[in-house]
Protein backbone atom coordinates (compact mmCIF):
# COMPACT_ATOMS: atom_id res chain seq x y z
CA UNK A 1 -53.89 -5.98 -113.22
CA UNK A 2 -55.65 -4.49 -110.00
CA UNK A 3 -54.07 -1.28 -110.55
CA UNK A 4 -54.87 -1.22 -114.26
CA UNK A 5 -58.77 -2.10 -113.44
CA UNK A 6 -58.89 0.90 -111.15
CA UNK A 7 -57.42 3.48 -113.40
CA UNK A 8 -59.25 1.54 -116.13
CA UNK A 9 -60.42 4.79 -117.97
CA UNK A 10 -56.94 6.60 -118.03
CA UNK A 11 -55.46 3.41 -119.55
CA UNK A 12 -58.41 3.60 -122.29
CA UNK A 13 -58.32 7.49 -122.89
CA UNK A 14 -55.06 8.25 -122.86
CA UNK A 15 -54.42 5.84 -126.00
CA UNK A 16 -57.45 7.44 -127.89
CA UNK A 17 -56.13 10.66 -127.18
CA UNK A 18 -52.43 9.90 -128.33
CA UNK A 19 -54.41 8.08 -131.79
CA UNK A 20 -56.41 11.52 -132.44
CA UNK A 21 -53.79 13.95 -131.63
CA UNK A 22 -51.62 11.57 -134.47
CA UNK A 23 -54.26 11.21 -137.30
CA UNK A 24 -54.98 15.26 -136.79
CA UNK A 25 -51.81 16.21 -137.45
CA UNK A 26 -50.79 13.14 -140.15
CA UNK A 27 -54.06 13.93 -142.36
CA UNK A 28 -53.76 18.33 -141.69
CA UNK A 29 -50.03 18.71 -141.38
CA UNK A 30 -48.32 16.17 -143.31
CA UNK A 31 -48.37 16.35 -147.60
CA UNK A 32 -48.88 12.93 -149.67
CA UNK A 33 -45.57 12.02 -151.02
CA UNK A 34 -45.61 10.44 -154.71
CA UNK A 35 -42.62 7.81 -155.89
CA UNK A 36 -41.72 7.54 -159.60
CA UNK A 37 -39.08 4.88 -160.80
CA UNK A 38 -37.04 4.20 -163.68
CA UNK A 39 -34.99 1.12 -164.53
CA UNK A 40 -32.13 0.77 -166.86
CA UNK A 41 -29.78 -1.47 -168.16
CA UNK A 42 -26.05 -1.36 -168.11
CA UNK A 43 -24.39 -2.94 -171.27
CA UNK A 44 -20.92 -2.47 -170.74
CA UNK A 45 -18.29 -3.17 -174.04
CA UNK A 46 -17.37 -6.02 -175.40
CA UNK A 47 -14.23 -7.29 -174.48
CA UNK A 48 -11.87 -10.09 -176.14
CA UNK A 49 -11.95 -12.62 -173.70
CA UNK A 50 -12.45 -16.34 -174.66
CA UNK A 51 -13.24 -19.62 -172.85
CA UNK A 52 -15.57 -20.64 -169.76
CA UNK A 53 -13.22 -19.84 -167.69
CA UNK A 54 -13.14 -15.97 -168.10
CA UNK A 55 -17.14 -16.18 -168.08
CA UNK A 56 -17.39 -15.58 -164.34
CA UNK A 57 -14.37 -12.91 -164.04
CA UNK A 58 -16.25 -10.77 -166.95
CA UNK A 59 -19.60 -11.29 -164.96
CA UNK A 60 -18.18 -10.38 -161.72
CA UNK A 61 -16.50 -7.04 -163.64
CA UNK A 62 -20.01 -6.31 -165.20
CA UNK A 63 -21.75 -6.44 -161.59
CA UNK A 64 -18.56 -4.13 -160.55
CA UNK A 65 -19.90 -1.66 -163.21
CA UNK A 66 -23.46 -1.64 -162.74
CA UNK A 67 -22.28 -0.36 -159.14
CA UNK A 68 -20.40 1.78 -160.48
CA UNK A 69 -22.87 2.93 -162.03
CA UNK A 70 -25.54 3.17 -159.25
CA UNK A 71 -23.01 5.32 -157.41
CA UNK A 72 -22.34 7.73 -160.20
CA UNK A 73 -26.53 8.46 -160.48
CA UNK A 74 -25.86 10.69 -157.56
CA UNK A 75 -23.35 12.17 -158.48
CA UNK A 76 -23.07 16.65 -158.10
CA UNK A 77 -22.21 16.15 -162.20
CA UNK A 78 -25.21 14.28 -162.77
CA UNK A 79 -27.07 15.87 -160.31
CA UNK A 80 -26.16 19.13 -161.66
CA UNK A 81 -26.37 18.43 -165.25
CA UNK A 82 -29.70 16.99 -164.92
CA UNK A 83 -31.73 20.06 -163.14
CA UNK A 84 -29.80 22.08 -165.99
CA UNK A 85 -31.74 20.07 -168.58
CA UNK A 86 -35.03 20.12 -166.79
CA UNK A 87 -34.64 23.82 -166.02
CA UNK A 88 -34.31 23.39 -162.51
CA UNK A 89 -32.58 24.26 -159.54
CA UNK A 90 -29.51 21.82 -158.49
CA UNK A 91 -30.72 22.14 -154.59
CA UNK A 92 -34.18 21.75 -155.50
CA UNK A 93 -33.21 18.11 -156.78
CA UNK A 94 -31.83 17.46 -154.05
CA UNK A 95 -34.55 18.12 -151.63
CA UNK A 96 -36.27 15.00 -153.47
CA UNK A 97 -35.38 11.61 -152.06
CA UNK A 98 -33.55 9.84 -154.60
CA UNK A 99 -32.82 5.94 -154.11
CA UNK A 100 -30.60 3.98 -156.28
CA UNK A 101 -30.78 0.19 -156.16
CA UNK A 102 -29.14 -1.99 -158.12
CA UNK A 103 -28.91 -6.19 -158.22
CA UNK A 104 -26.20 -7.78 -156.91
CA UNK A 105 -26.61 -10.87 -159.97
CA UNK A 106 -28.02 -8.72 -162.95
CA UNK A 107 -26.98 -5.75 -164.86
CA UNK A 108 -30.25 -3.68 -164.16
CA UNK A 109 -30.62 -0.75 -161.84
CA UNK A 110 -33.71 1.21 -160.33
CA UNK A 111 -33.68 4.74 -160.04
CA UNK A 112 -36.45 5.59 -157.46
CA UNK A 113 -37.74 9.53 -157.06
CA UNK A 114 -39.84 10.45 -154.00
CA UNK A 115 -41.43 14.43 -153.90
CA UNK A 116 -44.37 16.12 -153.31
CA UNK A 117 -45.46 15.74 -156.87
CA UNK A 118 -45.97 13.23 -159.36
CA UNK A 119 -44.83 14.71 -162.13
CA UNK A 120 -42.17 16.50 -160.88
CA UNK A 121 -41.04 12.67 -159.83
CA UNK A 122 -41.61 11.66 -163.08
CA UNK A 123 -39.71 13.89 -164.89
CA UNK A 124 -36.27 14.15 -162.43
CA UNK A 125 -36.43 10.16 -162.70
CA UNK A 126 -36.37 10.03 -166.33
CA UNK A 127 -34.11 13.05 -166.23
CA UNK A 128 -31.47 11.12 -164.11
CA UNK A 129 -32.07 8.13 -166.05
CA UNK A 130 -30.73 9.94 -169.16
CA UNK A 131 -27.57 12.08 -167.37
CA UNK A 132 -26.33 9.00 -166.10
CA UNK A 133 -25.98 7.69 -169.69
CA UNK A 134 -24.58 10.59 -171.28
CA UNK A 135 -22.14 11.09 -168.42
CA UNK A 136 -21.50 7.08 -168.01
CA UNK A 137 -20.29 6.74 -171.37
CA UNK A 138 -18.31 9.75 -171.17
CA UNK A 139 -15.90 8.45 -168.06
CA UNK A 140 -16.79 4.93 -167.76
CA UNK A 141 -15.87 1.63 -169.93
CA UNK A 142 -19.92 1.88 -170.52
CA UNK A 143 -21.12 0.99 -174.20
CA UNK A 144 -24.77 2.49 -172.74
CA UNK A 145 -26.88 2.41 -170.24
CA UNK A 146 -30.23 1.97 -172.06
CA UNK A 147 -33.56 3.14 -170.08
CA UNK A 148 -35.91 -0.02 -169.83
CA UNK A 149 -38.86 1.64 -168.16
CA UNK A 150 -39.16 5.21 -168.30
CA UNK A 151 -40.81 6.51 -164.98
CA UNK A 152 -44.63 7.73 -165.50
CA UNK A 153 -46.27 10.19 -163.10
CA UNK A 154 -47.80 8.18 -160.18
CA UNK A 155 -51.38 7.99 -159.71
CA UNK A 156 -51.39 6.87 -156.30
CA UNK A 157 -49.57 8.44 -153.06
CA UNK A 158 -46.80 6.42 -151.68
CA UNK A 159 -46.67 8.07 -148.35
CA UNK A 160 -46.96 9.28 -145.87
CA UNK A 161 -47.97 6.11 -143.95
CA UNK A 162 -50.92 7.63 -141.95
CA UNK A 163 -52.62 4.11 -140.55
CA UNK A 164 -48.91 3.33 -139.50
CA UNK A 165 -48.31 6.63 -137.34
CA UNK A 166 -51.32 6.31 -135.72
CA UNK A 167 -51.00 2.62 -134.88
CA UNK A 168 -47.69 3.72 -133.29
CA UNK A 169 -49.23 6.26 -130.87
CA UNK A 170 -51.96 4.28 -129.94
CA UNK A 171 -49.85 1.87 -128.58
CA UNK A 172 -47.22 4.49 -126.79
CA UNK A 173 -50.68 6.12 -125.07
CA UNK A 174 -50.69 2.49 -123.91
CA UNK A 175 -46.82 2.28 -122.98
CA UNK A 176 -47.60 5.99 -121.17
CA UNK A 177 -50.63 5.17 -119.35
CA UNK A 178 -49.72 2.10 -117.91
CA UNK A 179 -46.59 3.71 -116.18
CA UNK A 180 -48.45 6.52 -115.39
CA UNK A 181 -50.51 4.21 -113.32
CA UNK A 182 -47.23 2.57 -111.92
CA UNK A 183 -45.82 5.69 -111.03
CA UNK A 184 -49.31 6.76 -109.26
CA UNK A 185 -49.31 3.93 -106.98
CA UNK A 186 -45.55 3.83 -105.91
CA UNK A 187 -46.06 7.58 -105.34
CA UNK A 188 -49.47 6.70 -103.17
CA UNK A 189 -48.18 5.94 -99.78
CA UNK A 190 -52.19 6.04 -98.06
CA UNK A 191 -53.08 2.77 -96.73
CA UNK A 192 -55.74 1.23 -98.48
CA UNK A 193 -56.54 -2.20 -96.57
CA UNK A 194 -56.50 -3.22 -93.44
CA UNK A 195 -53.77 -5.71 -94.17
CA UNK A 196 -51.22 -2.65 -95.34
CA UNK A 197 -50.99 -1.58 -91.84
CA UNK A 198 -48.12 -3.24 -90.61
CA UNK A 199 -46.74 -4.19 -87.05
CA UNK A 200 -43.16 -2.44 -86.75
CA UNK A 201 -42.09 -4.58 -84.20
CA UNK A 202 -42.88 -8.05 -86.03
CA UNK A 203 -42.60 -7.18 -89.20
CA UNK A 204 -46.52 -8.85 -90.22
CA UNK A 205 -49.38 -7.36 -91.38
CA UNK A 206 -51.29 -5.99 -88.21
CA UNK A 207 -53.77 -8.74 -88.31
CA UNK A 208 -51.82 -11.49 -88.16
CA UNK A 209 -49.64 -9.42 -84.94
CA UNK A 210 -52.85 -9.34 -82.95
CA UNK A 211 -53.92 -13.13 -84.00
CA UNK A 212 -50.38 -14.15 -82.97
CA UNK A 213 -50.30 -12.66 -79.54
CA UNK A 214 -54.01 -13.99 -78.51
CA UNK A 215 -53.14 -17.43 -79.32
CA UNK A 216 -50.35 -16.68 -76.80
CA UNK A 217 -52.49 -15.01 -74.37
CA UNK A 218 -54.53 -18.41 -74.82
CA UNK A 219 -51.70 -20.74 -74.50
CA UNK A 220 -50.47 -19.33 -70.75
């Protein structure tokens, strides 16, 4: 803590510096990021089975298919087929984040579209939302997968998290200024107290040497 008090204003500045630098750059450099989401329904066809005791097999099988499912959203066919319909490039689909989630005890799935703009969001959400049934009933034992919530251009930003990033380098100007400091006085080899200078031959603080050897000089 003594070597933190004296190099009291590096450990303060160098945190505030590391803060600035990071909200600069997050609020100049960075574009706002918008997430649209879509949620849909998998209603797979009815089958023959009877009796309780088929009830959990055909529940397990449905889960099995709404995974299925989930998986075939990103799919280069549905990928593909869906920037065809939107007029869009297939790579230019892909440079959005796309996030598929789906519930391990229900039938419903999320798709969830991350870009630059809302409406572009929007749109490749819904867009994907709609391959996936076409294509799902086409190679799957899918009845439909019906759209529950269609995805509607976000009002709000969903990223970047600024506050976050600059919380993070605020505390690594701490982490770097305090072995900064550390580094500074292992590196300092200057003897700053009377009490550093020690007695080679003893082993003690020079003080304590010359106390030791009048207390002999006393004794004889």
């Amino acid at each position: 803590l003594q070597i933190i008090r004296k190099h009291l204003k590096l450990v303060i500045a160098l945190p505030i510096i590391f803060a600035v630098v990071a909200a600069v750059f997050c609020w100049t450099m960075l574009a706002n990021t918008y997430t649209a989401s879509a949620s849909m329904y998998v209603l797979a066809n009815s089958t023959e089975m009877t009796g309780s005791a088929t009830l959990s097999t055909d529940l397990s099988a449905s889960q099995m298919l709404s995974n299925d499912v989930a998986q075939l959203i990103k799919s280069d066919r549905v990928l593909n087929q869906t920037a065809e319909e939107l007029n869009m490039d297939a790579d230019e689909i892909r440079n959005y984040d796309v996030a598929v989630t789906s519930s391990t005890e229900t039938r419903l799935i999320t798709i969830s579209v991350t870009g630059n703009t809302p409406n572009s969001a929007a749109a490749i959400a819904n867009g994907l939302a709609n391959t996936t049934n076409t294509v799902a009933q086409e190679i799957m034992d899918v009845e439909a997968v019906n759209v529950i919530d269609e995805a509607s251009a976000p009002t709000e930003p969903s990223g970047p998290r600024r506050p976050l990033y600059v919380a993070i380098a605020f505390l690594s100007g701490i982490v770097v200024a305090v072995l900064i400091v550390v580094v500074m006085d292992m590196v300092n080899t200057r003897i700053r107290k009377p009490e550093e200078i020690v007695d080679c031959r003893a082993g003690v603080p020079l003080p304590r040497a010359v106390h030791a050897g009048t207390t002999k000089l006393h004794d004889a």
